[in-house]
PDB file of N, CA and C in Angstrom:
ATOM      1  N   UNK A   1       0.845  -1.166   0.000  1.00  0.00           N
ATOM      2  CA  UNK A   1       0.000   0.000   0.000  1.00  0.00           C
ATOM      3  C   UNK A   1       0.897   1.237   0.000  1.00  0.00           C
ATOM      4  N   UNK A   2       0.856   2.135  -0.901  1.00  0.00           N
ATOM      5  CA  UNK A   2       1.607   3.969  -1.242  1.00  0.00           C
ATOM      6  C   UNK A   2       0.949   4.502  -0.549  1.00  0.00           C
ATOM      7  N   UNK A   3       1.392   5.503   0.276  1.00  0.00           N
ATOM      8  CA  UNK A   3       0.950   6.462   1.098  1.00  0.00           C
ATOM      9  C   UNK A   3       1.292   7.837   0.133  1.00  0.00           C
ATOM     10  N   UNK A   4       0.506   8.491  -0.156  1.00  0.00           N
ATOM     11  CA  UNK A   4       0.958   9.808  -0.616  1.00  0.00           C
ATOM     12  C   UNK A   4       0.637  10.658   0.230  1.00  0.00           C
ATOM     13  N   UNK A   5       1.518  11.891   0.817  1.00  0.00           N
ATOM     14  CA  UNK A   5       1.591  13.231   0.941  1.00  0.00           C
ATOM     15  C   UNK A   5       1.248  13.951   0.124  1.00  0.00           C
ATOM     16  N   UNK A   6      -0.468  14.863   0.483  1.00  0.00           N
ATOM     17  CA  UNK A   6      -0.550  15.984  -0.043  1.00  0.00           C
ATOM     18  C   UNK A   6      -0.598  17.106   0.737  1.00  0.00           C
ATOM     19  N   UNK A   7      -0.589  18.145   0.227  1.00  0.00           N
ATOM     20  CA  UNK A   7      -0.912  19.203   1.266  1.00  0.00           C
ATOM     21  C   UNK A   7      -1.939  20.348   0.984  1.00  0.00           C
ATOM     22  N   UNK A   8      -2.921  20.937   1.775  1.00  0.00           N
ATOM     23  CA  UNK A   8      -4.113  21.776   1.252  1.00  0.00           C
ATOM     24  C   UNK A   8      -3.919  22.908   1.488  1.00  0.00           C
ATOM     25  N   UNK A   9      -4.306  23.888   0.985  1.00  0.00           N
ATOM     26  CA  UNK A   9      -4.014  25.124   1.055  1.00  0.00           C
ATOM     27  C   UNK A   9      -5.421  25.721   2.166  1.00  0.00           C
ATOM     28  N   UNK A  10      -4.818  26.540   2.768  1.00  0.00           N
ATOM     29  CA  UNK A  10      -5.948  27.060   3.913  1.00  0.00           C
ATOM     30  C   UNK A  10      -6.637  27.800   3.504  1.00  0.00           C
ATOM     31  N   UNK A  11      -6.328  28.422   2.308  1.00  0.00           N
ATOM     32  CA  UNK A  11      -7.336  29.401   1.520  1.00  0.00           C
ATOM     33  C   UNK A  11      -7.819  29.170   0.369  1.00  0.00           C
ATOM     34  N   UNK A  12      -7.593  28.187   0.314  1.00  0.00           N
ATOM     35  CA  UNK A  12      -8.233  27.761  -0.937  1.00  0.00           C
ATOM     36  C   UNK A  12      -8.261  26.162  -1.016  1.00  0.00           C
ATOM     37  N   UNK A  13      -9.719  25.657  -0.141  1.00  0.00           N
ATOM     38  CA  UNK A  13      -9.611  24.377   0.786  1.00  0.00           C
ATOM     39  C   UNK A  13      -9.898  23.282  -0.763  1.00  0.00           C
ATOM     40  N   UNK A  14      -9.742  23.690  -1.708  1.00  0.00           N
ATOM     41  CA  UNK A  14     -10.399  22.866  -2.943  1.00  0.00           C
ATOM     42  C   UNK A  14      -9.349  22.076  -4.016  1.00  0.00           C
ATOM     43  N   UNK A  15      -7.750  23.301  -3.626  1.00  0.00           N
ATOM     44  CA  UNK A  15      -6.625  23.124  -4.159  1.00  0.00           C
ATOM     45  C   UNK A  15      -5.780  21.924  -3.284  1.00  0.00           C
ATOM     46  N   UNK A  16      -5.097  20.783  -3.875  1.00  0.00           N
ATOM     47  CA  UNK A  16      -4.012  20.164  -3.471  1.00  0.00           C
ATOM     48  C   UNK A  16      -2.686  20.319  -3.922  1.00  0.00           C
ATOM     49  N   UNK A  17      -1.991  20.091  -3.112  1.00  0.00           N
ATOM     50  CA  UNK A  17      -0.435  20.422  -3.645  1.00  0.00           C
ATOM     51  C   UNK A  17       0.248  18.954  -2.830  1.00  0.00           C
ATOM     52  N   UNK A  18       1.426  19.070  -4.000  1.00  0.00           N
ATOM     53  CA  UNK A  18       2.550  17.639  -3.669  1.00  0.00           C
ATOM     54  C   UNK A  18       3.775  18.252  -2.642  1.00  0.00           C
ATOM     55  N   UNK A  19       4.064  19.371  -2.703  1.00  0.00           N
ATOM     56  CA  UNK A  19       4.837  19.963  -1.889  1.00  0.00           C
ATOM     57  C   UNK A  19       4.361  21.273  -0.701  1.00  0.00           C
ATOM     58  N   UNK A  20       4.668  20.755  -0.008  1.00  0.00           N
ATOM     59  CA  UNK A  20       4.209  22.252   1.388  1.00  0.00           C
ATOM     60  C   UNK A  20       4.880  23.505   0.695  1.00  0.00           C
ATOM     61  N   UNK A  21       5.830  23.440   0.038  1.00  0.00           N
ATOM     62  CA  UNK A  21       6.355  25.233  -0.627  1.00  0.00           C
ATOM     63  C   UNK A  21       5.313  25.285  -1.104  1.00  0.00           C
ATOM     64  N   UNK A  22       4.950  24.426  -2.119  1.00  0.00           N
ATOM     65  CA  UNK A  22       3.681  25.121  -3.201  1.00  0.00           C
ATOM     66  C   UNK A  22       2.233  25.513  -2.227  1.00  0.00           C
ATOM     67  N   UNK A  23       2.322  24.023  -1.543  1.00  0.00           N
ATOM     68  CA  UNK A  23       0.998  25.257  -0.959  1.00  0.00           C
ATOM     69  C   UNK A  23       1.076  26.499  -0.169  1.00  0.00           C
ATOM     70  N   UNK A  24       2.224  26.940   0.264  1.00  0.00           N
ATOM     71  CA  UNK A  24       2.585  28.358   1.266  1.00  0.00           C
ATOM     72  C   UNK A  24       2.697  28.913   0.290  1.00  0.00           C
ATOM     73  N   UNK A  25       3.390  28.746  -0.782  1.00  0.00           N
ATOM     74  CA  UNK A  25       3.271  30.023  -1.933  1.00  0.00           C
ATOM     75  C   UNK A  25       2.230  30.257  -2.422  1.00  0.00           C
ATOM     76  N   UNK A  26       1.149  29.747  -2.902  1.00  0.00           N
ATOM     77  CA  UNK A  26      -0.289  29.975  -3.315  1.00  0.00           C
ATOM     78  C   UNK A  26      -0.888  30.481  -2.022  1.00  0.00           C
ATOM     79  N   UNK A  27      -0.923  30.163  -0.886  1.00  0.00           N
ATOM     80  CA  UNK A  27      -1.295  30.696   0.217  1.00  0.00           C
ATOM     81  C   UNK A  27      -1.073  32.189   0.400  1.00  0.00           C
ATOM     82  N   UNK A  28       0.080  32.411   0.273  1.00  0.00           N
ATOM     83  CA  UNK A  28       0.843  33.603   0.423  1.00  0.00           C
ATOM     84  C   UNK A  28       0.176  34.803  -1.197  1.00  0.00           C
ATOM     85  N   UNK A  29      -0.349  34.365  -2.197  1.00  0.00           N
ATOM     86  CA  UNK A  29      -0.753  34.894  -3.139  1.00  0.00           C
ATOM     87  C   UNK A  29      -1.725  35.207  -3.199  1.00  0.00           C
ATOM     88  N   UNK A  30      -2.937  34.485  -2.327  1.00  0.00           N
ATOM     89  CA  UNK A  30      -4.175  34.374  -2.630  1.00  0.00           C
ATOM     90  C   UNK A  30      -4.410  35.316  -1.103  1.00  0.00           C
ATOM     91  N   UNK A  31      -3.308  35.453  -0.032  1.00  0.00           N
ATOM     92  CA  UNK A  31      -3.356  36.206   0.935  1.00  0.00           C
ATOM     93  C   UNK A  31      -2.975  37.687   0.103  1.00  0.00           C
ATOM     94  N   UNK A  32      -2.058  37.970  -0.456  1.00  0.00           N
ATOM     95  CA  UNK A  32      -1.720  39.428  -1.205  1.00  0.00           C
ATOM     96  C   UNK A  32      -2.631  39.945  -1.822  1.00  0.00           C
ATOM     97  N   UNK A  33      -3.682  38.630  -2.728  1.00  0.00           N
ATOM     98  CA  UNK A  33      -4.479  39.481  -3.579  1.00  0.00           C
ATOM     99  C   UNK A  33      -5.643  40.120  -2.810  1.00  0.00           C
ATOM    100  N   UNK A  34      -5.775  39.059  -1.437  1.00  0.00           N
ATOM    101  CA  UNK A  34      -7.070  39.905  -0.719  1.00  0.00           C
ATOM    102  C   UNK A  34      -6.921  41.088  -0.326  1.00  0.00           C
ATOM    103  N   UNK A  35      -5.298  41.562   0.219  1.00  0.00           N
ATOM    104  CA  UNK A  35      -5.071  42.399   0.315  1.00  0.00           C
ATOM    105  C   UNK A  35      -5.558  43.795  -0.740  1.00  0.00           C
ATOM    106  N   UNK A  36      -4.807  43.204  -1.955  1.00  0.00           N
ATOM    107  CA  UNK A  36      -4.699  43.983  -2.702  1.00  0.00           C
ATOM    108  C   UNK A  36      -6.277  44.359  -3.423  1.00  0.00           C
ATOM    109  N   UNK A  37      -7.124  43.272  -3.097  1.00  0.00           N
ATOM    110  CA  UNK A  37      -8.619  43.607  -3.155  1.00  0.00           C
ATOM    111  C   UNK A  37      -9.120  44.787  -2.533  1.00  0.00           C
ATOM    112  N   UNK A  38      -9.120  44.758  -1.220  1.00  0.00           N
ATOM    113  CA  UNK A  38      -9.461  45.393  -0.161  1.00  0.00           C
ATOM    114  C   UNK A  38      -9.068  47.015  -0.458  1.00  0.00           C
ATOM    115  N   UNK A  39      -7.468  47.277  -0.982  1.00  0.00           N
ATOM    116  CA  UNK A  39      -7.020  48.179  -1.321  1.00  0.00           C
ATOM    117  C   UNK A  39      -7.723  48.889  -3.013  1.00  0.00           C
ATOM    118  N   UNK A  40      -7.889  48.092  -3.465  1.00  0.00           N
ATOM    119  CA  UNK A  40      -8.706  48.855  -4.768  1.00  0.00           C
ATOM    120  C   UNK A  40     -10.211  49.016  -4.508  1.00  0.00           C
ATOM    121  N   UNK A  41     -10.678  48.041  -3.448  1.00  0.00           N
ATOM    122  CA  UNK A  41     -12.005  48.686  -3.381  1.00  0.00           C
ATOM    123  C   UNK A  41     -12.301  50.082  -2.842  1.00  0.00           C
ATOM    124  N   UNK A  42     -11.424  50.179  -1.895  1.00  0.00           N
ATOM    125  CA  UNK A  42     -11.449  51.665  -0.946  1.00  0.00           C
ATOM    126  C   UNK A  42     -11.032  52.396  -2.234  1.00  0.00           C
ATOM    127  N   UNK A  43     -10.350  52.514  -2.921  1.00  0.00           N
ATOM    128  CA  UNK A  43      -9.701  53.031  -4.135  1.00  0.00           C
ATOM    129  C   UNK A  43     -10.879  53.455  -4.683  1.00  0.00           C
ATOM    130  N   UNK A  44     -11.945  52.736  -5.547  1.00  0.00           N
ATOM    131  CA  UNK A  44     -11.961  52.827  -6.808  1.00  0.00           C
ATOM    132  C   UNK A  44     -13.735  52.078  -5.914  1.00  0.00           C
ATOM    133  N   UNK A  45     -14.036  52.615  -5.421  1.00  0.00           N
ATOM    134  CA  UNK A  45     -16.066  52.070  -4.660  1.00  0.00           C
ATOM    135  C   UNK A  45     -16.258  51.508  -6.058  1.00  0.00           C
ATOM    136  N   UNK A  46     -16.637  52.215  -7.027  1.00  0.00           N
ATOM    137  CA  UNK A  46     -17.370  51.803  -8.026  1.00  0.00           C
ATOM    138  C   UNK A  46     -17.356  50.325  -8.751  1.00  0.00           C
ATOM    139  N   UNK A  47     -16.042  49.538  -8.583  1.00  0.00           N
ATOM    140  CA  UNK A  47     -15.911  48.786  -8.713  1.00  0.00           C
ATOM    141  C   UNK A  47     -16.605  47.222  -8.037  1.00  0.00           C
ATOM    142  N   UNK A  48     -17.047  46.637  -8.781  1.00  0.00           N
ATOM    143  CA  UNK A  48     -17.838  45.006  -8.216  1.00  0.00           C
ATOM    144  C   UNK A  48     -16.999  44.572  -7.145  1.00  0.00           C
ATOM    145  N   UNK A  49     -17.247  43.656  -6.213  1.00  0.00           N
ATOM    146  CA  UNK A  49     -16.510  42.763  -5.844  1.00  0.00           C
ATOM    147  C   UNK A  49     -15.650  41.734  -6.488  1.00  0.00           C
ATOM    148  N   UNK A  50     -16.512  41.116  -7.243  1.00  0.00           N
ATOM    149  CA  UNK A  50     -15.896  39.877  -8.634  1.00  0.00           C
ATOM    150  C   UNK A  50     -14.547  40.919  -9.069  1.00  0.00           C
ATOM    151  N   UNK A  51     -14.743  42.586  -9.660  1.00  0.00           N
ATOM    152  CA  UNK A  51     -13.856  43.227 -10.321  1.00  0.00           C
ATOM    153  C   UNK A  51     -12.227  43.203  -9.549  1.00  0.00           C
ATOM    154  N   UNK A  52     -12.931  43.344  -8.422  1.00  0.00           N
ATOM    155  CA  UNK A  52     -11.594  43.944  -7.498  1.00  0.00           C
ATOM    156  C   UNK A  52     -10.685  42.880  -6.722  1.00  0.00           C
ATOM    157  N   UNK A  53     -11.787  41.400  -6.882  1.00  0.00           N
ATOM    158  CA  UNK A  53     -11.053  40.177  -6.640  1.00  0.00           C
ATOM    159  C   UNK A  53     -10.161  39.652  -7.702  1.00  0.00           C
ATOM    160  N   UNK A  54     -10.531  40.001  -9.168  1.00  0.00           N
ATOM    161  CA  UNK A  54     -10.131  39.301 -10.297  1.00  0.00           C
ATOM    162  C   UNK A  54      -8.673  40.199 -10.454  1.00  0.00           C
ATOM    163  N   UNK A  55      -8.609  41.599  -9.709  1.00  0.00           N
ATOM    164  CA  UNK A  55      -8.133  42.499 -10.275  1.00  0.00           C
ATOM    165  C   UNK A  55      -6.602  41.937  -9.513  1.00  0.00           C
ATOM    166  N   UNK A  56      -7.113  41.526  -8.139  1.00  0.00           N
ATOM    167  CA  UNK A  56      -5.564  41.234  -6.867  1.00  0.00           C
ATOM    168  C   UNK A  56      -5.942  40.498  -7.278  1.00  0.00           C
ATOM    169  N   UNK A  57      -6.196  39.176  -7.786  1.00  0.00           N
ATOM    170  CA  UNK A  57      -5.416  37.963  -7.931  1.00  0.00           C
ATOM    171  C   UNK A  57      -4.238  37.809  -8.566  1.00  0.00           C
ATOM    172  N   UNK A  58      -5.089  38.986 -10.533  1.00  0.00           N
ATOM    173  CA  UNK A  58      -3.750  39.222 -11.542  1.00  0.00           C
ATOM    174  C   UNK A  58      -2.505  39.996 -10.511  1.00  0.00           C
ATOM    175  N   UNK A  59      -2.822  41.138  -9.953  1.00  0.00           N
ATOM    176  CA  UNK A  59      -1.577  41.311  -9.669  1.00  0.00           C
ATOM    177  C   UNK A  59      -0.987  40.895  -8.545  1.00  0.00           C
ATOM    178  N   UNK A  60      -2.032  39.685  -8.090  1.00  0.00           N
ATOM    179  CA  UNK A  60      -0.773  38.589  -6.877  1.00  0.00           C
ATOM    180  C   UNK A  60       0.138  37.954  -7.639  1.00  0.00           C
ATOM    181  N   UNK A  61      -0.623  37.418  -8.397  1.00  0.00           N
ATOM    182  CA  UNK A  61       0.365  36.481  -9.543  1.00  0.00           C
ATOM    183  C   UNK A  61       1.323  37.104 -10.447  1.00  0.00           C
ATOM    184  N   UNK A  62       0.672  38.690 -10.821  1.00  0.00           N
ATOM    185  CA  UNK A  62       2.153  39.330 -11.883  1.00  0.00           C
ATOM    186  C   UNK A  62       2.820  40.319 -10.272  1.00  0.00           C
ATOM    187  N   UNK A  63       3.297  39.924  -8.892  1.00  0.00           N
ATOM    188  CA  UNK A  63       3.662  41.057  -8.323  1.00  0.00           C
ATOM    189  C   UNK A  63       4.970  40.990  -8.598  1.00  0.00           C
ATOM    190  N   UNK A  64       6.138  40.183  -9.430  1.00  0.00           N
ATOM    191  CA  UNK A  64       7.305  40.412  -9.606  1.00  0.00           C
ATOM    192  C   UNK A  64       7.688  41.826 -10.915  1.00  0.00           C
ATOM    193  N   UNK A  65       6.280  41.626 -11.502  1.00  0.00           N
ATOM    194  CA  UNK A  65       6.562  42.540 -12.543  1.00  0.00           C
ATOM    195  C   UNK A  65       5.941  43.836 -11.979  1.00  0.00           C
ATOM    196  N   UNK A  66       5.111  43.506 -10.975  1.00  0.00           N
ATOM    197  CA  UNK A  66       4.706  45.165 -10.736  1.00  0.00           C
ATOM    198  C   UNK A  66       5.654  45.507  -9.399  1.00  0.00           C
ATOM    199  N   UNK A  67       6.451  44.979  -9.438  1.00  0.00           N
ATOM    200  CA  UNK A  67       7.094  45.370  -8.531  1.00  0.00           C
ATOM    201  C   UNK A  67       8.607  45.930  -9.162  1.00  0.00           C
ATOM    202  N   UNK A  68       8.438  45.186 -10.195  1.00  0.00           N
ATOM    203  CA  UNK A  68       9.723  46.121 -10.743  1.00  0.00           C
ATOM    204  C   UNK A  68       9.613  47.060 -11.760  1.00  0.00           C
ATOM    205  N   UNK A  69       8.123  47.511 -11.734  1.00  0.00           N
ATOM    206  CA  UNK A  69       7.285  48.472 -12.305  1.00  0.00           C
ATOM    207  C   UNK A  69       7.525  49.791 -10.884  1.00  0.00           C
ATOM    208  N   UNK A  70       7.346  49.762 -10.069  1.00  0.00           N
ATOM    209  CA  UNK A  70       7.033  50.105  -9.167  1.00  0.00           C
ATOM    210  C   UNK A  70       8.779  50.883  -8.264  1.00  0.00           C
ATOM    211  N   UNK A  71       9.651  50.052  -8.968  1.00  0.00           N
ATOM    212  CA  UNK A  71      10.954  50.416  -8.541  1.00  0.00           C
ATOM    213  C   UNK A  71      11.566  51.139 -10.006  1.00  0.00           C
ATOM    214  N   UNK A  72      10.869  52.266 -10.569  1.00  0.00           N
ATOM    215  CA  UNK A  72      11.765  52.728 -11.396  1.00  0.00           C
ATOM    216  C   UNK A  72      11.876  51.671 -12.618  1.00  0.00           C
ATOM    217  N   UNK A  73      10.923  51.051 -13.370  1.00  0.00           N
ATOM    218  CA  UNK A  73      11.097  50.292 -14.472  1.00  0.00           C
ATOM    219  C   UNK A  73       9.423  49.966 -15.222  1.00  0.00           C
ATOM    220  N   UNK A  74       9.129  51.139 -15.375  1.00  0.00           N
ATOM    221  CA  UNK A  74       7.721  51.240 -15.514  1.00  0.00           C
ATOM    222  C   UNK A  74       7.255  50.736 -16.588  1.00  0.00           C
ATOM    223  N   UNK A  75       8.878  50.481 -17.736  1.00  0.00           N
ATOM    224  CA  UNK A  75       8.490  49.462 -18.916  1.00  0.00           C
ATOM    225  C   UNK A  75       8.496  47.903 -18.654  1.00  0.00           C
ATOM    226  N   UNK A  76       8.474  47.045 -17.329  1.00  0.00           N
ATOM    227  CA  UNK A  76       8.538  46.039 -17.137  1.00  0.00           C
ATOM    228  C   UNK A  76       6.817  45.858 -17.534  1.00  0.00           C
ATOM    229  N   UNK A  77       6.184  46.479 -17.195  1.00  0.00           N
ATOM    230  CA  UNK A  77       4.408  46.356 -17.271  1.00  0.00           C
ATOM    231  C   UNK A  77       3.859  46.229 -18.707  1.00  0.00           C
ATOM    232  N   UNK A  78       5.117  46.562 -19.776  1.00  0.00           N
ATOM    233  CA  UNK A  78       4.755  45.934 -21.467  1.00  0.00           C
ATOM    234  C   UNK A  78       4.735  44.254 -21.000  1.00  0.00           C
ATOM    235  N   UNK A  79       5.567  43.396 -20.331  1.00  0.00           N
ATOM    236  CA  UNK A  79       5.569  42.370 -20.085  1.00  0.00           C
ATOM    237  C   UNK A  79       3.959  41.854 -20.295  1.00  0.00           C
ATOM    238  N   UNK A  80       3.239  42.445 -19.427  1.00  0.00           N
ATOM    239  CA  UNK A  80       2.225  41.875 -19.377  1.00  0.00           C
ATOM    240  C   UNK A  80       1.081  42.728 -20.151  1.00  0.00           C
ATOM    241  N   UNK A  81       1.773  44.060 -20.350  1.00  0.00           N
ATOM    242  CA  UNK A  81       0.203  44.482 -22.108  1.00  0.00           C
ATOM    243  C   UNK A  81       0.863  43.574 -23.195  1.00  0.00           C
ATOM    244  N   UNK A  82       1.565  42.664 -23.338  1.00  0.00           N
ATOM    245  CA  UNK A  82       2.261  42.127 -24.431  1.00  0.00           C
ATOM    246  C   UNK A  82       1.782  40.849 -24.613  1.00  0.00           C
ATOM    247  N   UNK A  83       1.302  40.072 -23.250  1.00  0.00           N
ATOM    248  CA  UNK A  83       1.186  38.615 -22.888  1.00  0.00           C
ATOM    249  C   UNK A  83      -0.163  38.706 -23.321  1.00  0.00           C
ATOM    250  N   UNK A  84      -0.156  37.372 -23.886  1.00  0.00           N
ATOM    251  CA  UNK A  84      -1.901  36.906 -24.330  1.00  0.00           C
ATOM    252  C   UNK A  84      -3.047  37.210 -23.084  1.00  0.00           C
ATOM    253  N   UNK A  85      -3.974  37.333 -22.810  1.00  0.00           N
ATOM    254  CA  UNK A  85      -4.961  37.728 -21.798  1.00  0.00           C
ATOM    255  C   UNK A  85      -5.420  35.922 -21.193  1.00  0.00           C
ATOM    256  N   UNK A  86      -5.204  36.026 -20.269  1.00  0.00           N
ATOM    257  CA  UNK A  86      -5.613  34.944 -19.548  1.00  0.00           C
ATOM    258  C   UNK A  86      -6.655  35.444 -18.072  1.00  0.00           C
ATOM    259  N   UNK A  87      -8.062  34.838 -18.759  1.00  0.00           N
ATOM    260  CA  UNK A  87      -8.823  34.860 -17.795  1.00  0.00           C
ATOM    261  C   UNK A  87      -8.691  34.896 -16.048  1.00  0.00           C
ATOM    262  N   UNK A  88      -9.095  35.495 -15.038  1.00  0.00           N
ATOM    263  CA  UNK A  88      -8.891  35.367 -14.074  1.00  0.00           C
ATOM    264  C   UNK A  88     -10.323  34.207 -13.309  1.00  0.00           C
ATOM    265  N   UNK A  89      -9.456  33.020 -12.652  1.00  0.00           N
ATOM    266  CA  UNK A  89     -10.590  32.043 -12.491  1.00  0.00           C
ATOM    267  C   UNK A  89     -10.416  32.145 -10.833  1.00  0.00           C
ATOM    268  N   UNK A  90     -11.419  32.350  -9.845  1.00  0.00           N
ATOM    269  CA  UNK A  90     -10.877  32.514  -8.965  1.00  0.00           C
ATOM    270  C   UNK A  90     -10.812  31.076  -8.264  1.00  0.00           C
ATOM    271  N   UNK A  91     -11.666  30.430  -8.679  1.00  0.00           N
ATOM    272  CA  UNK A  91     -11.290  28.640  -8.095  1.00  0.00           C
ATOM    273  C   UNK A  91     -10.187  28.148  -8.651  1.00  0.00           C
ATOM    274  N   UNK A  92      -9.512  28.725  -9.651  1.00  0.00           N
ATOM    275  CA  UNK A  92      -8.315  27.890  -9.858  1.00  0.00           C
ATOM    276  C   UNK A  92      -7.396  29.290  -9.982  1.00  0.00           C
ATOM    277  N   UNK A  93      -7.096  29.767  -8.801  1.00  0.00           N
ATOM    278  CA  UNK A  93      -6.180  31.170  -8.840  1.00  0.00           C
ATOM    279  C   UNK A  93      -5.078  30.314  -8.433  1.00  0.00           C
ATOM    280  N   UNK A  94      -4.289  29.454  -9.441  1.00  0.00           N
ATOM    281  CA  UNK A  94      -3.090  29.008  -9.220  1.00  0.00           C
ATOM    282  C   UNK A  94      -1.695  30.020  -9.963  1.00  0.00           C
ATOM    283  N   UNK A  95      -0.870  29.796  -9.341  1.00  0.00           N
ATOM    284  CA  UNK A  95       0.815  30.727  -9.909  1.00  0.00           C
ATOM    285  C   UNK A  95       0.851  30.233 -11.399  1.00  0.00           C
ATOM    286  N   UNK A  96       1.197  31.032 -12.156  1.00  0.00           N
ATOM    287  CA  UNK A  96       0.826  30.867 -13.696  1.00  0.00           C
ATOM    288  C   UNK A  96       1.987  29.677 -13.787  1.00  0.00           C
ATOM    289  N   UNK A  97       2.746  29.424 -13.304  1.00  0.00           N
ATOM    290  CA  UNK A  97       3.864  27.896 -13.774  1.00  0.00           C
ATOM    291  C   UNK A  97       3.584  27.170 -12.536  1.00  0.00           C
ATOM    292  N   UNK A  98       2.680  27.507 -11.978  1.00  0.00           N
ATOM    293  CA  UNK A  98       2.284  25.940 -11.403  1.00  0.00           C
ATOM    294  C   UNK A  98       1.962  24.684 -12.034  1.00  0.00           C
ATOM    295  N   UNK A  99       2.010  23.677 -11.786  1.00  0.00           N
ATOM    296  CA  UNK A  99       1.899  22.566 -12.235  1.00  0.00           C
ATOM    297  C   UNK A  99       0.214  22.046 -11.801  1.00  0.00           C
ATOM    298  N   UNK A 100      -0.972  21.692 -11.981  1.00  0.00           N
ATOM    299  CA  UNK A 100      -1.896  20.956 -11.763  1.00  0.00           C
ATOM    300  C   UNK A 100      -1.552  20.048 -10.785  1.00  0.00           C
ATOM    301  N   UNK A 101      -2.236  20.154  -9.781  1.00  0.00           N
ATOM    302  CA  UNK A 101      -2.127  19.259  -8.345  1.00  0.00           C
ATOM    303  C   UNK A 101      -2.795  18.001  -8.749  1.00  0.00           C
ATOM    304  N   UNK A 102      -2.315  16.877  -8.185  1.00  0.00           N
ATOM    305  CA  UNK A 102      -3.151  15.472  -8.383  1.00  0.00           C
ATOM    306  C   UNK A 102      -4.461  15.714  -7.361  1.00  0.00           C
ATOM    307  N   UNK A 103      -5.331  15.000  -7.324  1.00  0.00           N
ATOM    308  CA  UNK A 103      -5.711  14.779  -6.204  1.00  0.00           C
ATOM    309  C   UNK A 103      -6.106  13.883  -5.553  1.00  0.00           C
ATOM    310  N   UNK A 104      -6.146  13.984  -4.194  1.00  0.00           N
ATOM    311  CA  UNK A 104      -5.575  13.015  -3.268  1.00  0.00           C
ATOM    312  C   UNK A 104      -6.437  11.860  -3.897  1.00  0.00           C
ATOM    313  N   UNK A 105      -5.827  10.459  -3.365  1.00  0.00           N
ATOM    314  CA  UNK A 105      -6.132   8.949  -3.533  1.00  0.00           C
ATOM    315  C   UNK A 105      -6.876   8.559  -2.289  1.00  0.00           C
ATOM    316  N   UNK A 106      -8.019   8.253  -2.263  1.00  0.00           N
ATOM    317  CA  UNK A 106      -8.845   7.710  -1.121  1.00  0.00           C
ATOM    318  C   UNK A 106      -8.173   6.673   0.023  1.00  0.00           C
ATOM    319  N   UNK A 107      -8.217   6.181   0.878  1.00  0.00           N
ATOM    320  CA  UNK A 107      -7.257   5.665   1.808  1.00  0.00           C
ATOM    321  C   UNK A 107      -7.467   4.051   1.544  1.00  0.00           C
ATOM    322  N   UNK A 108      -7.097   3.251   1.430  1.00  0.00           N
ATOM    323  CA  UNK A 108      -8.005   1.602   1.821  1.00  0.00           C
ATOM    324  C   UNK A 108      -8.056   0.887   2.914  1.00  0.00           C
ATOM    325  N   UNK A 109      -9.059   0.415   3.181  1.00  0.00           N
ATOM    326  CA  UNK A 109      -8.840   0.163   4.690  1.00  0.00           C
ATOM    327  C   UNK A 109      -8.150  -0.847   4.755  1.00  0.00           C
ATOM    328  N   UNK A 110      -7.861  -1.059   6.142  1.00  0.00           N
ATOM    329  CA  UNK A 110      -7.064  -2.251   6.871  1.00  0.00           C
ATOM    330  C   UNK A 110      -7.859  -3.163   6.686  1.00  0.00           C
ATOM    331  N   UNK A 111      -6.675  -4.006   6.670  1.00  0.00           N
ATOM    332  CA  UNK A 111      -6.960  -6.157   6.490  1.00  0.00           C
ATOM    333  C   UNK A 111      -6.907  -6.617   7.127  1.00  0.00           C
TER     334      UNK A 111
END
């Protein structure tokens, strides 16, 4: 009998991961974008909820580029007017080179 290790993400109880980094890093993303939700709603009222969730997820997931947008490189942000448009899904707000999680294998009982 294989025992597999998975691990679940606390914020997103639907996602599995094969490694504990991956799930603290998606953890840690899906924690920034709420942030960064919270911060455009006070921003910008007019905006939906759906808008301002879809809005911090993209830039949880692009924050390397807005961050070096943000330090004096304001052409790093063609990076992403350049990149094909990829929907924001919020059940599958995985890191754009993540890999697809298995998911878990049911247990069998004892003999």
């Amino acid at each position: 009998m294989a025992v597999e290790v998975v691990y679940r993400s606390s914020r997103d109880l639907e996602r599995l991961f094969m490694d504990k980094a991956e799930a603290d890093r998606h953890d840690k993303m899906l924690e920034l974008a709420e942030y960064l939700a919270d911060v455009l709603q006070k921003a910008v009222p007019s905006l939906t909820e759906q808008q301002v969730e879809e809005a911090g997820i993209y830039m949880a997931k692009n924050r390397d580029v807005f961050a070096r947008a943000f330090k004096s490189q304001p052409d790093a942000l063609s990076e992403l007017i350049n990149a094909p448009a990829e929907p924001v899904d919020k059940a599958e707000a995985a890191e754009p080179d993540e890999a697809p999680a298995k998911p878990a294998k049911a247990a069998k009982a004892p003999k």
